[in-house]
Protein backbone atom coordinates (compact mmCIF):
# COMPACT_ATOMS: atom_id res chain seq x y z
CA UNK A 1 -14.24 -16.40 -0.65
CA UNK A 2 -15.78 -13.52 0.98
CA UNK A 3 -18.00 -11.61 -1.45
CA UNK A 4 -16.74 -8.44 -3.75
CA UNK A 5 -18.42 -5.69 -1.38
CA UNK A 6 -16.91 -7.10 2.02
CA UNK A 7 -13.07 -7.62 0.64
CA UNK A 8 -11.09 -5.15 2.98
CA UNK A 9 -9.21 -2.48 0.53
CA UNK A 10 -5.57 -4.43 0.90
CA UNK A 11 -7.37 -7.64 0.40
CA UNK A 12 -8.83 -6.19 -3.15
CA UNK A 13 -5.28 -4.33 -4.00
CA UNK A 14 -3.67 -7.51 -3.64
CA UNK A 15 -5.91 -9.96 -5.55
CA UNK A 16 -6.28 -7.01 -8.18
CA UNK A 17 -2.15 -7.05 -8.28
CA UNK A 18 -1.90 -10.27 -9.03
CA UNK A 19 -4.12 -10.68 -11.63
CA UNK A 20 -2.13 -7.76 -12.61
CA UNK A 21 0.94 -9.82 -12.54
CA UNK A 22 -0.32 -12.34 -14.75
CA UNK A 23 -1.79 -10.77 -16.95
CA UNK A 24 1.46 -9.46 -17.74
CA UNK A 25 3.76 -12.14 -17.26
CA UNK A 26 2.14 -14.92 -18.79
CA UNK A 27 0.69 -16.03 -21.99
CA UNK A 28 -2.41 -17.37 -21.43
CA UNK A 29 -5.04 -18.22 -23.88
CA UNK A 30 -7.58 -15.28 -24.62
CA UNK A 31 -10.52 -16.49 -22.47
CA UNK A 32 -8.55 -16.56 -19.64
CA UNK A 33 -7.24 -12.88 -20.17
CA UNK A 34 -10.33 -11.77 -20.78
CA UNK A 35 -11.72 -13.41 -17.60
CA UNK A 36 -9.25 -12.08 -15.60
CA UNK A 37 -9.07 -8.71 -16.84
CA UNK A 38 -13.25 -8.79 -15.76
CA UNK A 39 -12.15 -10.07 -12.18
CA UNK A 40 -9.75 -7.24 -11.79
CA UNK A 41 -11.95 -4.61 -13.19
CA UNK A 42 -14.42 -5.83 -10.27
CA UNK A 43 -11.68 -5.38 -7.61
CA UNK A 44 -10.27 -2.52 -9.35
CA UNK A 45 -14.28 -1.16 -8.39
CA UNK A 46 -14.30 -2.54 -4.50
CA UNK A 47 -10.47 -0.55 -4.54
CA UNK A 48 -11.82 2.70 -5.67
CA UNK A 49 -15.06 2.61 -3.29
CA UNK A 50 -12.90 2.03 -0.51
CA UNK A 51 -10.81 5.13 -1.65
CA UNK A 52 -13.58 7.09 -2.26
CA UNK A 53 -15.42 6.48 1.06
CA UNK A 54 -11.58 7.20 2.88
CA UNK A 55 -11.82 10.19 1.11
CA UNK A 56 -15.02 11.43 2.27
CA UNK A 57 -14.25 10.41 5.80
CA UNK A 58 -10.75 12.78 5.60
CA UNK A 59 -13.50 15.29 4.57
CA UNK A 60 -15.50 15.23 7.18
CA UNK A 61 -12.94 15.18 9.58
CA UNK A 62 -10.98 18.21 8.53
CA UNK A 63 -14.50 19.86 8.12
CA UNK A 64 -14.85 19.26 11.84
CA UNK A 65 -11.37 20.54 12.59
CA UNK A 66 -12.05 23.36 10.99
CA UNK A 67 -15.13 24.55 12.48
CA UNK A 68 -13.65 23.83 16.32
């Protein structure tokens, strides 16, 4: 499994979704919630970075536009 701070932004929504999905769907014995609620904080982190970065980058480009 690639590590947390090379997953792609879809690959992070998706993993983050289905832990989602379970979570929600399922009943599964505390430890396991509580495990998988800490997984999908960590992608719901590598989802907002990406976000945040694409955000910046839209910035800097309509900065650029801008000032043409």
């Amino acid at each position: 499994m690639a590590e947390m701070s090379e997953l792609a932004f879809e690959e992070a929504m998706g993993r983050l979704e289905t832990i989602s999905e379970r979570l929600s769907s399922e009943s599964i014995p505390l430890d396991e919630a509580i495990s998988l609620y800490e997984q999908g904080v960590e992608y719901y982190t590598v989802c907002k970075a990406r976000l945040d970065d694409a955000g910046r980058r839209i910035q800097i480009i309509e900065k650029s536009i801008i000032t043409e």
